[in-house]
C-alpha atoms as a PDB file:
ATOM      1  CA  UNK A   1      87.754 -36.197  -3.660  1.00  0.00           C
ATOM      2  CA  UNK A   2      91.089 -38.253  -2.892  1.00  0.00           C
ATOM      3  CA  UNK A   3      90.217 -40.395  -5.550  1.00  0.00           C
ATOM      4  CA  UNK A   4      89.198 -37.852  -8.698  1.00  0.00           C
ATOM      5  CA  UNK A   5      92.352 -36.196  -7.729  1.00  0.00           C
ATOM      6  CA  UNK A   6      94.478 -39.787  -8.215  1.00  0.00           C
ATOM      7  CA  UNK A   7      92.471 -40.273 -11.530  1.00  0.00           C
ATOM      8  CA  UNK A   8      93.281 -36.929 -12.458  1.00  0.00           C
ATOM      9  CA  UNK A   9      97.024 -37.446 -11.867  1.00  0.00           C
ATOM     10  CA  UNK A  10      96.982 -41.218 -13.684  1.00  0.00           C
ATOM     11  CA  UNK A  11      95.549 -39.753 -16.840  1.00  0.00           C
ATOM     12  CA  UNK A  12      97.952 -36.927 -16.927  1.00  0.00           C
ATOM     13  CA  UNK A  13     100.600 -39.076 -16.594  1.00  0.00           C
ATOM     14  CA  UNK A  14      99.737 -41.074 -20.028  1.00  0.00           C
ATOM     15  CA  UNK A  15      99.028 -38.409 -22.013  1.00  0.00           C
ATOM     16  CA  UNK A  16     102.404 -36.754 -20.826  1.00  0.00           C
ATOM     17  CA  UNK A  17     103.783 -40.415 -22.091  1.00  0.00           C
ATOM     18  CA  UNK A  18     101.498 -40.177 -25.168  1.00  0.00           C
ATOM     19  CA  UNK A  19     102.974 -36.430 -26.081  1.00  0.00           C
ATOM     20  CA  UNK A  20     106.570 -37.944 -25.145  1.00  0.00           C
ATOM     21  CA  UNK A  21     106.057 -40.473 -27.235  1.00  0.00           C
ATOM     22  CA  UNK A  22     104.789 -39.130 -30.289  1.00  0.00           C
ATOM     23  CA  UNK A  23     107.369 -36.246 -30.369  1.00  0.00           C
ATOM     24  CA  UNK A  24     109.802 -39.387 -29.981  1.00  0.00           C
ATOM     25  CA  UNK A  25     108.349 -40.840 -33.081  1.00  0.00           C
ATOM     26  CA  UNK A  26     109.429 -37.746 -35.023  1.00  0.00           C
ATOM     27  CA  UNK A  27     112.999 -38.444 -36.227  1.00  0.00           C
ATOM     28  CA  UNK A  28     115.609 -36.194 -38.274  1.00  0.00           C
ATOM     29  CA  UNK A  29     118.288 -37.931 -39.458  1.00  0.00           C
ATOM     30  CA  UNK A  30     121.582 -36.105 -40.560  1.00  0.00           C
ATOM     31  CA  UNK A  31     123.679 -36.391 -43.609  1.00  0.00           C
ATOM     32  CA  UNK A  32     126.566 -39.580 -43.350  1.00  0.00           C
ATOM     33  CA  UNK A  33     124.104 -41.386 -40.430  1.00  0.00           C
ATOM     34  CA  UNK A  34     121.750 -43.969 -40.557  1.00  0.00           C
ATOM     35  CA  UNK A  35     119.130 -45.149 -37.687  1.00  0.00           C
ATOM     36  CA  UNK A  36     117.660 -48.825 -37.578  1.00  0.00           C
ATOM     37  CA  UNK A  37     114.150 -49.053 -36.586  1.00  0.00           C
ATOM     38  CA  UNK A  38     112.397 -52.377 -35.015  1.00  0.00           C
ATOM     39  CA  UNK A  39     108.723 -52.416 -35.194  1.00  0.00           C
ATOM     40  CA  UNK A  40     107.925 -54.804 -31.859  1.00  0.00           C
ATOM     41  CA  UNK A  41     110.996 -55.883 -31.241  1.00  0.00           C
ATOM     42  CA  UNK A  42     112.051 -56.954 -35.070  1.00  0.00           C
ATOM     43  CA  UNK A  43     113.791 -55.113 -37.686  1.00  0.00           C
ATOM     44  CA  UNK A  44     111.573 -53.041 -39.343  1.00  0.00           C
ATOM     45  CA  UNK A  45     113.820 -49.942 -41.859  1.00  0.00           C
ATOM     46  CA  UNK A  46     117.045 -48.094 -42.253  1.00  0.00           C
ATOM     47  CA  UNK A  47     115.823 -44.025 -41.545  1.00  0.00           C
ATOM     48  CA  UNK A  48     118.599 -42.326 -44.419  1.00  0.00           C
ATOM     49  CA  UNK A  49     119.445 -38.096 -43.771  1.00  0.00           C
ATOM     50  CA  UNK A  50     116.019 -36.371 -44.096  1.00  0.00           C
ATOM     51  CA  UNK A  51     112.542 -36.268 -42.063  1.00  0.00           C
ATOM     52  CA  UNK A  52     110.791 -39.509 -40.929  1.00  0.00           C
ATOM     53  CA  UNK A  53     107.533 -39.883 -38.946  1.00  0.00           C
ATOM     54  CA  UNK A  54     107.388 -43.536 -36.839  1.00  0.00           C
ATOM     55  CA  UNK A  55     104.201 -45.353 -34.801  1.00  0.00           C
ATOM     56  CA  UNK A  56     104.310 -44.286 -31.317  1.00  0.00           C
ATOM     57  CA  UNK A  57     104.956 -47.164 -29.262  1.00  0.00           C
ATOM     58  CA  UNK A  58     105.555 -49.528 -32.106  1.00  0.00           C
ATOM     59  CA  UNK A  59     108.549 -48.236 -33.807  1.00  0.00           C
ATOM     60  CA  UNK A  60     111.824 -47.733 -31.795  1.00  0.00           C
ATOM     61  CA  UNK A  61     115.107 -46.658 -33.098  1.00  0.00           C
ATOM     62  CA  UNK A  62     117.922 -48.929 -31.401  1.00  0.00           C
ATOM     63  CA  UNK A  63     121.061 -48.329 -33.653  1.00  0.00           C
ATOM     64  CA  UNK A  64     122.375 -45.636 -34.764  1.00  0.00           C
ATOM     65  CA  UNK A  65     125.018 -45.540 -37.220  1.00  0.00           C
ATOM     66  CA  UNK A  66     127.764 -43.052 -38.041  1.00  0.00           C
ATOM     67  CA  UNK A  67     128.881 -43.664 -41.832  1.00  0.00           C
ATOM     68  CA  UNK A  68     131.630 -41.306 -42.086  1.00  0.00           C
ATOM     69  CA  UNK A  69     135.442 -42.627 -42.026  1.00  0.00           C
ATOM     70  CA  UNK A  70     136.728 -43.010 -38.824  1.00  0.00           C
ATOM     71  CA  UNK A  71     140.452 -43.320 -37.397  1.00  0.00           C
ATOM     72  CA  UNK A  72     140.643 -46.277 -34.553  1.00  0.00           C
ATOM     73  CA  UNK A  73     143.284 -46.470 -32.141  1.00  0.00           C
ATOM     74  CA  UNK A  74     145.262 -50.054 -31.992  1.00  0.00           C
ATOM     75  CA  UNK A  75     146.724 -50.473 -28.891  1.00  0.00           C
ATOM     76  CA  UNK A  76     150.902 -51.061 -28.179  1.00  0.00           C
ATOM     77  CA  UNK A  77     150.984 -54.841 -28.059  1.00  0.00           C
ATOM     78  CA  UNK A  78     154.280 -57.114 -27.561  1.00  0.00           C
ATOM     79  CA  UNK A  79     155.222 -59.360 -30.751  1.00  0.00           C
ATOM     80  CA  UNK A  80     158.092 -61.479 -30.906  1.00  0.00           C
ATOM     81  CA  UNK A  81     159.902 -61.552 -34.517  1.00  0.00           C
ATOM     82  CA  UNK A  82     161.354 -64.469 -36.580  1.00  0.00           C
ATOM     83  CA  UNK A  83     164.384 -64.349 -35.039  1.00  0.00           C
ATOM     84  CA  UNK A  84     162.827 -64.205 -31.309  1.00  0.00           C
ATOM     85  CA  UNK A  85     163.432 -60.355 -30.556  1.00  0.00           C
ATOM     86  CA  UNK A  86     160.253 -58.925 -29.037  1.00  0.00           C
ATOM     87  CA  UNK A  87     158.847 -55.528 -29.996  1.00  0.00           C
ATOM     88  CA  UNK A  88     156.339 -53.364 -29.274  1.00  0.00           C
ATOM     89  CA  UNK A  89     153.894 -52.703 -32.077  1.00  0.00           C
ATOM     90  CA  UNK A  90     150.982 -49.947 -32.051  1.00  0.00           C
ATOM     91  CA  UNK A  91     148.905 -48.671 -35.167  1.00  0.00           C
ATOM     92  CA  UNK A  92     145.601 -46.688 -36.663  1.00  0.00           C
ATOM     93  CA  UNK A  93     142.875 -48.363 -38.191  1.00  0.00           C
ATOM     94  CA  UNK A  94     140.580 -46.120 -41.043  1.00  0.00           C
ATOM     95  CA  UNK A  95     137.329 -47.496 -41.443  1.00  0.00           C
ATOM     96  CA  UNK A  96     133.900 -46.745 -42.209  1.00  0.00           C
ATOM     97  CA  UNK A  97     130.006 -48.952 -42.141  1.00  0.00           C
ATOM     98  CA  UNK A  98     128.930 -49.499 -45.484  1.00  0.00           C
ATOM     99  CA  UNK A  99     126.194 -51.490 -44.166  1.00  0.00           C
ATOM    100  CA  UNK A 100     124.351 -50.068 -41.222  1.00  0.00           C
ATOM    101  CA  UNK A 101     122.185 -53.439 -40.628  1.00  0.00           C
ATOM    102  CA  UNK A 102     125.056 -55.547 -40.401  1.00  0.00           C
ATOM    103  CA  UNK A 103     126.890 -53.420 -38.374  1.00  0.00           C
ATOM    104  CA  UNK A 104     124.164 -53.261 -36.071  1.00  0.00           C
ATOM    105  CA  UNK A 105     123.068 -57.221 -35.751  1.00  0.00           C
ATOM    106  CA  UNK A 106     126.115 -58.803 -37.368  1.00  0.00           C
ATOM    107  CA  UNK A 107     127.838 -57.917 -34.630  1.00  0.00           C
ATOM    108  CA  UNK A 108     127.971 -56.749 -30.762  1.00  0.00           C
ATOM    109  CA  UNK A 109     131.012 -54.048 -31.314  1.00  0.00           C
ATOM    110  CA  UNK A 110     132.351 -54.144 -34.242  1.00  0.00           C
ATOM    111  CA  UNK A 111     135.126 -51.452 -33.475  1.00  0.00           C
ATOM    112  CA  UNK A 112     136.180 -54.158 -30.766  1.00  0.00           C
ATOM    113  CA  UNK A 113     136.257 -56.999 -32.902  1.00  0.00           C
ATOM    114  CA  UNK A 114     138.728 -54.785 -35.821  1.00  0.00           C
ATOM    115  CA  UNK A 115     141.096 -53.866 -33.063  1.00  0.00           C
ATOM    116  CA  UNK A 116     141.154 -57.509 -31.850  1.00  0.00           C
ATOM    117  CA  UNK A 117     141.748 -58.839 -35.369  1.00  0.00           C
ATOM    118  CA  UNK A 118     144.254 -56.168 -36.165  1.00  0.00           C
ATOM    119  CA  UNK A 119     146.005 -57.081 -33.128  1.00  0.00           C
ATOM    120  CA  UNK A 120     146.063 -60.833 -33.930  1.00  0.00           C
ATOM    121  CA  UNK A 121     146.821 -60.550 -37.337  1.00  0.00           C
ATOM    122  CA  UNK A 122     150.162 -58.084 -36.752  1.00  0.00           C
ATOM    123  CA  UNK A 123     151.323 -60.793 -34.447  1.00  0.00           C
ATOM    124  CA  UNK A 124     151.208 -63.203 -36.799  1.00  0.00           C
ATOM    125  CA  UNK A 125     152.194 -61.318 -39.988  1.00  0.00           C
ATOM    126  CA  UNK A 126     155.401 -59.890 -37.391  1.00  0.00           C
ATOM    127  CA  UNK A 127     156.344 -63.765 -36.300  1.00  0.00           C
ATOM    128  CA  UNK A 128     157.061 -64.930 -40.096  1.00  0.00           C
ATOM    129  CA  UNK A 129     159.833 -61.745 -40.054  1.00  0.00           C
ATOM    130  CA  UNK A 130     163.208 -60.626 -38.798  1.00  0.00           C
ATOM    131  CA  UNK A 131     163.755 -57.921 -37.048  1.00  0.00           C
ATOM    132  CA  UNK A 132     165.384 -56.235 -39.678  1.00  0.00           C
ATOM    133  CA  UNK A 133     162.581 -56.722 -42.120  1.00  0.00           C
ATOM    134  CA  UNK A 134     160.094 -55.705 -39.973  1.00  0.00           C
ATOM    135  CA  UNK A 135     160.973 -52.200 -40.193  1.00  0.00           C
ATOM    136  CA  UNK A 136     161.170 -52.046 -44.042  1.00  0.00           C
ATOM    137  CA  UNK A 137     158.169 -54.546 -44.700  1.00  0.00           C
ATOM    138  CA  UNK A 138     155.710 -52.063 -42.833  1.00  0.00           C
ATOM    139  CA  UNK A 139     154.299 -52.003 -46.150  1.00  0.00           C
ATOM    140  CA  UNK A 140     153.334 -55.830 -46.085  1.00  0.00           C
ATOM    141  CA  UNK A 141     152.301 -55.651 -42.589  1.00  0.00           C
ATOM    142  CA  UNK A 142     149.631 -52.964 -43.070  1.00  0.00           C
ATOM    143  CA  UNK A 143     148.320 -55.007 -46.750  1.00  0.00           C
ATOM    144  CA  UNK A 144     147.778 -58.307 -44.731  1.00  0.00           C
ATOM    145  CA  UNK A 145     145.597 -56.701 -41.591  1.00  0.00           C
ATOM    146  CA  UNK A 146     143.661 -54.660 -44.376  1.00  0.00           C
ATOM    147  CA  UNK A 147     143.135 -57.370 -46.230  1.00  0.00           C
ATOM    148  CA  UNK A 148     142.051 -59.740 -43.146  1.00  0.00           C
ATOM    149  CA  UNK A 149     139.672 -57.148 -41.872  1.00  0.00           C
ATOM    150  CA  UNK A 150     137.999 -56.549 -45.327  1.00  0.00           C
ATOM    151  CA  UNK A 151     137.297 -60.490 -45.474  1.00  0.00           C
ATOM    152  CA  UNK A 152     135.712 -60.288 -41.854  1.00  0.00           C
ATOM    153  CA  UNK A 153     134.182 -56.845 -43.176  1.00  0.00           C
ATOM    154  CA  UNK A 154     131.911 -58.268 -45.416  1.00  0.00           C
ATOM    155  CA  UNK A 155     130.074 -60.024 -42.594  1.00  0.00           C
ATOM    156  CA  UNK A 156     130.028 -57.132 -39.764  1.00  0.00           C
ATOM    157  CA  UNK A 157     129.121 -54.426 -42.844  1.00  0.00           C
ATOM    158  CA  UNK A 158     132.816 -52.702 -42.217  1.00  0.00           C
ATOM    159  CA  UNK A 159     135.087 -51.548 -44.662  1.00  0.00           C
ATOM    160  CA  UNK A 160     138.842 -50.772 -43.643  1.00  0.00           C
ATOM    161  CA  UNK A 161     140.564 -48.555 -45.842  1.00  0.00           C
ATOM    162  CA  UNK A 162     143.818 -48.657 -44.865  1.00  0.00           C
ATOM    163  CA  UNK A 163     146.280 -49.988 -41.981  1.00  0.00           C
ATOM    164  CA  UNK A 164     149.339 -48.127 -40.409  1.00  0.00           C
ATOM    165  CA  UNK A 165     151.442 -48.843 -37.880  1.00  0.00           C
ATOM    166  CA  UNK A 166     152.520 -46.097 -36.015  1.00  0.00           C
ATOM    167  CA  UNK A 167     155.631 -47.315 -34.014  1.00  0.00           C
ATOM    168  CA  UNK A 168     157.917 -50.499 -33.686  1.00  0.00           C
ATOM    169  CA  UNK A 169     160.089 -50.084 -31.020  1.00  0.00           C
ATOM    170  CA  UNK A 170     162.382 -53.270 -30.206  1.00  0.00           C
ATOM    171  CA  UNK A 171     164.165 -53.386 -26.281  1.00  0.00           C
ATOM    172  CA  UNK A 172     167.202 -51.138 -25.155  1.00  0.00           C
ATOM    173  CA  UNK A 173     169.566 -53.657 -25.537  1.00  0.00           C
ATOM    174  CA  UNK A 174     168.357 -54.451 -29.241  1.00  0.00           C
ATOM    175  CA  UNK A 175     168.130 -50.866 -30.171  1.00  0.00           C
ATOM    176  CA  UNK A 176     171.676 -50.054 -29.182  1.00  0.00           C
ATOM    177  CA  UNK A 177     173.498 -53.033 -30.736  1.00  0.00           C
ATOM    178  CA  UNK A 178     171.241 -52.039 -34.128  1.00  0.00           C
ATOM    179  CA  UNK A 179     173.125 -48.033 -33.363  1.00  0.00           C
ATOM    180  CA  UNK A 180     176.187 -49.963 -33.213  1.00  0.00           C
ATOM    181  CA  UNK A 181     175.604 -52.030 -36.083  1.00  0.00           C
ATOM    182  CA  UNK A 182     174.435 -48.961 -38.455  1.00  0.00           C
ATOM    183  CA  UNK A 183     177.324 -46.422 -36.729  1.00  0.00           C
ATOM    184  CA  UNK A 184     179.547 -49.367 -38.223  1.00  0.00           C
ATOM    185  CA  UNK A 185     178.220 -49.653 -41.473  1.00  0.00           C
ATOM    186  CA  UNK A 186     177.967 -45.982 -41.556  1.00  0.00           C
ATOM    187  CA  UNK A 187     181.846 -46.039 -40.640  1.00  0.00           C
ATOM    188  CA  UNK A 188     182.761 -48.679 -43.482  1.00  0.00           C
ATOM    189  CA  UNK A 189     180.772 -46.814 -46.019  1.00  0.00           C
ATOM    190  CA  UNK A 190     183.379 -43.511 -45.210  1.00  0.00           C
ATOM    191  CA  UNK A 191     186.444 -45.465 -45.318  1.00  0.00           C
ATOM    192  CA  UNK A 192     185.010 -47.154 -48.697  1.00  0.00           C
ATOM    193  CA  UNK A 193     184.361 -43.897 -50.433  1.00  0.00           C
ATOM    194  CA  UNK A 194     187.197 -42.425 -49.159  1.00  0.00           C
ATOM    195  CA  UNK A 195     189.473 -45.495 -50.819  1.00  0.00           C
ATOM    196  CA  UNK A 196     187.235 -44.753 -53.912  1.00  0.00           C
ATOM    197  CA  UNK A 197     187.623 -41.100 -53.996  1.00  0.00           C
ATOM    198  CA  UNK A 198     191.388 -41.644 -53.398  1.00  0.00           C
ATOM    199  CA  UNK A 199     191.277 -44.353 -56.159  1.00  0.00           C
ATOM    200  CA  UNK A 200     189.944 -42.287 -58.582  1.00  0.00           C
ATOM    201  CA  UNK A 201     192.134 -39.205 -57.927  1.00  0.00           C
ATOM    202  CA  UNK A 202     195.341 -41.770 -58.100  1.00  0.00           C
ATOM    203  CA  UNK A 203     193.752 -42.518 -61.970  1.00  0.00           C
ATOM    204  CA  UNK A 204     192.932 -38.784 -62.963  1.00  0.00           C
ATOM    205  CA  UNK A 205     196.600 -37.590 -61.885  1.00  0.00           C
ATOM    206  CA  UNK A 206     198.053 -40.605 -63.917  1.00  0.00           C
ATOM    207  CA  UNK A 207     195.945 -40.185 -66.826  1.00  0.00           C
ATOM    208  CA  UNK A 208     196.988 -36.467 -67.118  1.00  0.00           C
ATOM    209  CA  UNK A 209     200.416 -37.070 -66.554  1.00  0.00           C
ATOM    210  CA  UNK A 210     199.816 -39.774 -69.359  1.00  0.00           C
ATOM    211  CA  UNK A 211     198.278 -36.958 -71.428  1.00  0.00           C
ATOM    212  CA  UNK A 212     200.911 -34.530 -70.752  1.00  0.00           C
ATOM    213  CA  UNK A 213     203.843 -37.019 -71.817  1.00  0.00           C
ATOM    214  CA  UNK A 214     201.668 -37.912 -75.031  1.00  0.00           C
ATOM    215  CA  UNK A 215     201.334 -34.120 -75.529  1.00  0.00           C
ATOM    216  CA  UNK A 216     204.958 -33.174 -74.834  1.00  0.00           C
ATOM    217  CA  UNK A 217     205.999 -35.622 -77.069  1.00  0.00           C
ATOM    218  CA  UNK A 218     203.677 -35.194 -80.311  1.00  0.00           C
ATOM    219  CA  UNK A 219     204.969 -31.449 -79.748  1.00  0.00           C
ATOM    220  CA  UNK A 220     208.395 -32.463 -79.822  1.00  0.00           C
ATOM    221  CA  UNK A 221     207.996 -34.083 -82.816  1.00  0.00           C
ATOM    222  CA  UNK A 222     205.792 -31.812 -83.993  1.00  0.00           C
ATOM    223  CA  UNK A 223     208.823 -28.747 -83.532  1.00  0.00           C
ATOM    224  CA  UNK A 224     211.489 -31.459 -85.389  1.00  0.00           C
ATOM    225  CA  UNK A 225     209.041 -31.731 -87.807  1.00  0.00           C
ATOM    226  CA  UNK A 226     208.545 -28.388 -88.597  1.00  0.00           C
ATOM    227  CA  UNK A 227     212.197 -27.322 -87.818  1.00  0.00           C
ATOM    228  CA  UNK A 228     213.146 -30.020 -90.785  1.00  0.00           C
ATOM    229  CA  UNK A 229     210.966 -28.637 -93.119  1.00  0.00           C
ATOM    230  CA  UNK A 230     212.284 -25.204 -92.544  1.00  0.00           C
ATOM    231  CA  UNK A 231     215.624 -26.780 -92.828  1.00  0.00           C
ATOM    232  CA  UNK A 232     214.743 -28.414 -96.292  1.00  0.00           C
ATOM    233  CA  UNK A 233     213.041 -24.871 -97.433  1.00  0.00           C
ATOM    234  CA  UNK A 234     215.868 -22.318 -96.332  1.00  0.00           C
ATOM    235  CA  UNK A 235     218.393 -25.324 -97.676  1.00  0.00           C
ATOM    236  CA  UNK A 236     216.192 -25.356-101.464  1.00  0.00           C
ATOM    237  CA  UNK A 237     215.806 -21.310-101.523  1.00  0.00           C
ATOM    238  CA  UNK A 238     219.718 -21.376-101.250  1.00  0.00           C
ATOM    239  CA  UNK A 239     220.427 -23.509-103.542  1.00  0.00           C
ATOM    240  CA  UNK A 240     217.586 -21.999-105.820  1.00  0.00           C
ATOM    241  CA  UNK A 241     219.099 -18.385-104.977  1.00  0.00           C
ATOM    242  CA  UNK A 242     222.733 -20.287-105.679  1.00  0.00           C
ATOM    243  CA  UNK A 243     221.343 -21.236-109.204  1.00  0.00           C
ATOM    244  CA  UNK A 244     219.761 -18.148-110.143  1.00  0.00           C
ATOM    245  CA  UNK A 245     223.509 -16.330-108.622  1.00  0.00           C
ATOM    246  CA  UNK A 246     225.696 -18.548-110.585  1.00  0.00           C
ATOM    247  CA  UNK A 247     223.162 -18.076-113.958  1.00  0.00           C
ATOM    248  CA  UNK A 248     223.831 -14.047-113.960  1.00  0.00           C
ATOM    249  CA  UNK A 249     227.416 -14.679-112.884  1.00  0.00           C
ATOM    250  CA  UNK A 250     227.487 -16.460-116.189  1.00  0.00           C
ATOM    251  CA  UNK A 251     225.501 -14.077-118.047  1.00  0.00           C
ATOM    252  CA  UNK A 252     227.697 -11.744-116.669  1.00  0.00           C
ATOM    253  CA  UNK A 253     230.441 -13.643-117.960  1.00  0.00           C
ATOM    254  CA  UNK A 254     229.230 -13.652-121.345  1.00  0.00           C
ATOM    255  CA  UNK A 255     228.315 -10.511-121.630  1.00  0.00           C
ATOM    256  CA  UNK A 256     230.920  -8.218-123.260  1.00  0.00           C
ATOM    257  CA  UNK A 257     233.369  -6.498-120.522  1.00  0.00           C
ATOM    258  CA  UNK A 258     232.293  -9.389-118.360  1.00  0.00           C
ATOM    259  CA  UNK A 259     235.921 -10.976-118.112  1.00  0.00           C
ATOM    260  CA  UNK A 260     237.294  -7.245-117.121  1.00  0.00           C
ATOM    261  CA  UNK A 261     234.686  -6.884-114.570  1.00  0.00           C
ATOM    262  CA  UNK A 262     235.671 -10.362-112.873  1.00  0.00           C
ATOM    263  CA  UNK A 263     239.313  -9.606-112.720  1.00  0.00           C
ATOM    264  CA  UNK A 264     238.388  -6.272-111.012  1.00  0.00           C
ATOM    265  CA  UNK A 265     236.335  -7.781-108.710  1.00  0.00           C
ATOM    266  CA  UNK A 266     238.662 -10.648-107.458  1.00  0.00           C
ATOM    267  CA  UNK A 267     241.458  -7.740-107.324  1.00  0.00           C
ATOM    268  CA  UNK A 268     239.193  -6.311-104.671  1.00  0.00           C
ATOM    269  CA  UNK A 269     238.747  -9.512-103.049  1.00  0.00           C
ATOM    270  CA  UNK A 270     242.274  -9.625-102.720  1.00  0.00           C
ATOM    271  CA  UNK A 271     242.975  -6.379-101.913  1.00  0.00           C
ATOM    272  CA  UNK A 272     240.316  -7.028 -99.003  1.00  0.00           C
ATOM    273  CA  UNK A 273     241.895  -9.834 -97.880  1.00  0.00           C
ATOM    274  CA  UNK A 274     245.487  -8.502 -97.625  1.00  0.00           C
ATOM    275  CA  UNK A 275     244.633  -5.705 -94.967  1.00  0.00           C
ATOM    276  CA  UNK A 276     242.966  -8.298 -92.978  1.00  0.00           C
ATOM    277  CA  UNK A 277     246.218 -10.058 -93.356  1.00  0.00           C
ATOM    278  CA  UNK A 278     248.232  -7.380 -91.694  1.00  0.00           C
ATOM    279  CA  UNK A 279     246.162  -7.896 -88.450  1.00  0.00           C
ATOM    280  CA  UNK A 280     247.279 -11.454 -88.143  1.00  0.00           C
ATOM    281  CA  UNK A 281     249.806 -13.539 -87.190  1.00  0.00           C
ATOM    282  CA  UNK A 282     249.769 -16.089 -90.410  1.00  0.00           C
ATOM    283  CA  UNK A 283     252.565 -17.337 -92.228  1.00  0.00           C
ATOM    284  CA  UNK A 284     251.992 -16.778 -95.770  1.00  0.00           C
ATOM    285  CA  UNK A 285     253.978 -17.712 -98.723  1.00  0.00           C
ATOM    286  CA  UNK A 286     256.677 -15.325-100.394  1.00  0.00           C
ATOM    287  CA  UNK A 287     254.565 -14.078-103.571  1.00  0.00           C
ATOM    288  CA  UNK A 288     251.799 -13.854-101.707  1.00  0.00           C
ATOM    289  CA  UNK A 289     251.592 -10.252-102.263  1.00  0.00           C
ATOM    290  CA  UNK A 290     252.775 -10.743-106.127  1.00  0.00           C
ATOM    291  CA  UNK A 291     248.482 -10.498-107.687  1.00  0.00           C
ATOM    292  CA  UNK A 292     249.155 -11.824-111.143  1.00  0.00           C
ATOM    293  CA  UNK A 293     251.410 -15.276-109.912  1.00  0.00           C
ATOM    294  CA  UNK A 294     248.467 -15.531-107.330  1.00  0.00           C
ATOM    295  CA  UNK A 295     245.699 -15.314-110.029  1.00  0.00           C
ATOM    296  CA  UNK A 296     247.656 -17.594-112.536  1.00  0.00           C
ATOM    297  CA  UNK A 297     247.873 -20.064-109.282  1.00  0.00           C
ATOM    298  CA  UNK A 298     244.430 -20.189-108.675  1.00  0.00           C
ATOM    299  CA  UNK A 299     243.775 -20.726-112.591  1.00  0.00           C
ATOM    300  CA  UNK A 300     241.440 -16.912-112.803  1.00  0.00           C
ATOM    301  CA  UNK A 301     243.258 -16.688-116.203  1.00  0.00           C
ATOM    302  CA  UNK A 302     241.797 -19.724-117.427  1.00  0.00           C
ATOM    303  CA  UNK A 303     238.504 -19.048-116.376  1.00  0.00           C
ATOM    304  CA  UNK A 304     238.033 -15.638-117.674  1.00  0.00           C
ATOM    305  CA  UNK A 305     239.958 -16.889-121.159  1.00  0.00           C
ATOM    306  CA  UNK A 306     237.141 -19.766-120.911  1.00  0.00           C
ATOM    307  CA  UNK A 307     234.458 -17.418-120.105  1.00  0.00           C
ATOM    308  CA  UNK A 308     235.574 -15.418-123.114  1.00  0.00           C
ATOM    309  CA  UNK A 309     235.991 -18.342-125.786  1.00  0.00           C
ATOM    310  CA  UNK A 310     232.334 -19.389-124.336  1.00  0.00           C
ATOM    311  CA  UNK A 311     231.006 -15.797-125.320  1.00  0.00           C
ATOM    312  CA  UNK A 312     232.748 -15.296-128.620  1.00  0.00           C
ATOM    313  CA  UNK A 313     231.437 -19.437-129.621  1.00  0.00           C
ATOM    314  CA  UNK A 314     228.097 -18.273-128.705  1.00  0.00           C
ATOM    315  CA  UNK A 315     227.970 -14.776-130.669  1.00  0.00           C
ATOM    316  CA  UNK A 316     228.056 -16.062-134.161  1.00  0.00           C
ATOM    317  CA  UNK A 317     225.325 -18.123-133.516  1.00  0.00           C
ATOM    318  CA  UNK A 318     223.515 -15.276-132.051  1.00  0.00           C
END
C-alpha cells in the first residue's frame, strides 16, 4: 500500500510539472517588448507583441527586452578641468534597444556598460577644457558621449538619443572667486554704460545747443532779411507815392487857377507856421511877418510865373 501511494504521489508530481510547463510555454508578449527564446540551450527566435505557443521543455524564454526609451541616471563623478580645477559632474542618459539579440548576448548589462562609458568619456571630453568653457560647451560635452555610445551601440544593439548633463558644480573656494569675478564684471559693465549714457547725453545737449545757435541765427538773418525788404518796399511806395504827388502837383500847376491855388495854399502854410511861432522862443528875422518879401525870398513868385509860362507854352499845342 506504502508503495502505490509513493507512485501515486511521483506521477502527480510530473504531470503537475507537465501542466506547469505547458501553460509556461504559452507566451503573450506586449506592445514595445521583445522575449528571446533558446531551444536547448541555443538561440532559437525573437517572440514580437502578440500570442506565441513554445515546446514544453525545449523552448525557454531567458531575455526579455523592454524597447521603449528609457532615461538612465549617470552618477556625480569628480573631473578635473584644463586648467586643474576639479568639479563634480552628473547627467541623464536617453536610450532605447533597437536590437533585442544583441542586447541580450552582446553584452552582460548593457545599462552598466553606457553609464561606465558616459562616465569615462565626460572625463575626458572635461580634461581638454577650462573651467570657464565647461559651463558654456555643455553642448560639446553631451555631442561627444552621444556620439561615443552610438559607436559602442552598434555592437551591444543600443541606441542613445541624447546626453545631458544635469549639474557642474566646481569647489567653494572656486565658486566664490567666479561670484567675485562676475559681481566685478557686472560692476564694470554699470560704470561703462553709465560713462556711455553720460557720453551720449554730453553730445545730445551740445548738438541742440548747436541747433539752437544755427536756428537763432538763420532767424536773425532771416528778420534782417525781411525787415530790408520791407525797408526797400515802404522806401519804393514812397517814392512811387512821391512821383505820382509831385505829377498832380504839376497837373495842378498847369491847370488853369493852379498858380492862385498854390499861393493860397503856401499862405496857409505860413499862416500855420506863425501861430506856432508865438509859442516859441526863436529869434526870427525882422520881415519875417512881411508874406510877400518872404515869398519873393524863397523864389514862390518864380515858380508859380514858371508854372504859368509852362501852362500857357503847352496850351497852343493842345
Amino acid at each position: 500500500m506504502m508503495m502505490d501511494y509513493i507512485i501515486l504521489a511521483i506521477w502527480g508530481a510530473i504531470f503537475l510539472v507537465v501542466i506547469i510547463k505547458f501553460f509556461q510555454s504559452i507566451r503573450l508578449v506586449s506592445t514595445q517588448t521583445a522575449h528571446i527564446v533558446e531551444r536547448l540551450g541555443k538561440y532559437h527566435k525573437t517572440l514580437d507583441a502578440g500570442f506565441h505557443a513554445l515546446l514544453p521543455f525545449i523552448d525557454k524564454v531567458t531575455f526579455i527586452q523592454d524597447l521603449r526609451e528609457e532615461a538612465i541616471d549617470v552618477p556625480p563623478q569628480e573631473c578635473f578641468t584644463g586648467d586643474e580645477v576639479q568639479v563634480t559632474v552628473d547627467g541623464v542618459i536617453y536610450m532605447s534597444v533597437t536590437d533585442p539579440v544583441k542586447a541580450s548576448y552582446g553584452i552582460t548589462d548593457y545599462r552598466f556598460a553606457a553609464v561606465q562609458l558616459a562616465k569615462t568619456t565626460t572625463r575626458s571630453v572635461i580634461g581638454t577644457l577650462d573651467l570657464d568653457r565647461t559651463f558654456e560647451e555643455r553642448d560639446v560635452i553631451s555631442a561627444k558621449v552621444v556620439e561615443v555610445l552610438d559607436e559602442a551601440g552598434n555592437t551591444w544593439g543600443i541606441r542613445v538619443h541624447r546626453y545631458e548633463i544635469k549639474n557642474i558644480s566646481p569647489p567653494e573656494t572656486v565658486r566664490t572667486a567666479m561670484e567675485k569675478q562676475v559681481r566685478a564684471e557686472r560692476d564694470r559693465r554699470a560704470i561703462l554704460a553709465s560713462s556711455e549714457g553720460d557720453k551720449q547725453s554730453r553730445i545730445n545737449r551740445s548738438e541742440g545747443l548747436k541747433t539752437e545757435v544755427i536756428n537763432r541765427s538763420e532767424g536773425e538773418m532771416q528778420r534782417r532779411i525781411n525787415e530790408a525788404e520791407g525797408k526797400a518796399e515802404e522806401i519804393l511806395a514812397i517814392a512811387t507815392a512821391s512821383a505820382e504827388s509831385i505829377e498832380k502837383i504839376a497837373a495842378v500847376f498847369s491847370s488853369a487857377g493852379g498858380d492862385d491855388a498854390l499861393k493860397m495854399q503856401v499862405r496857409e502854410k505860413y499862416i500855420d507856421t506863425m501861430r506856432s511861432l508865438e509859442q516859441s522862443k526863436i529869434i526870427l528875422p525882422a520881415n519875417v511877418a512881411r508874406y510877400d518879401g518872404w515869398v519873393k525870398n524863397l523864389g514862390l513868385d518864380d515858380i508859380v510865373k514858371d508854372n504859368s509860362a509852362s501852362s500857357g507854352s503847352e496850351q497852343p499845342g493842345q
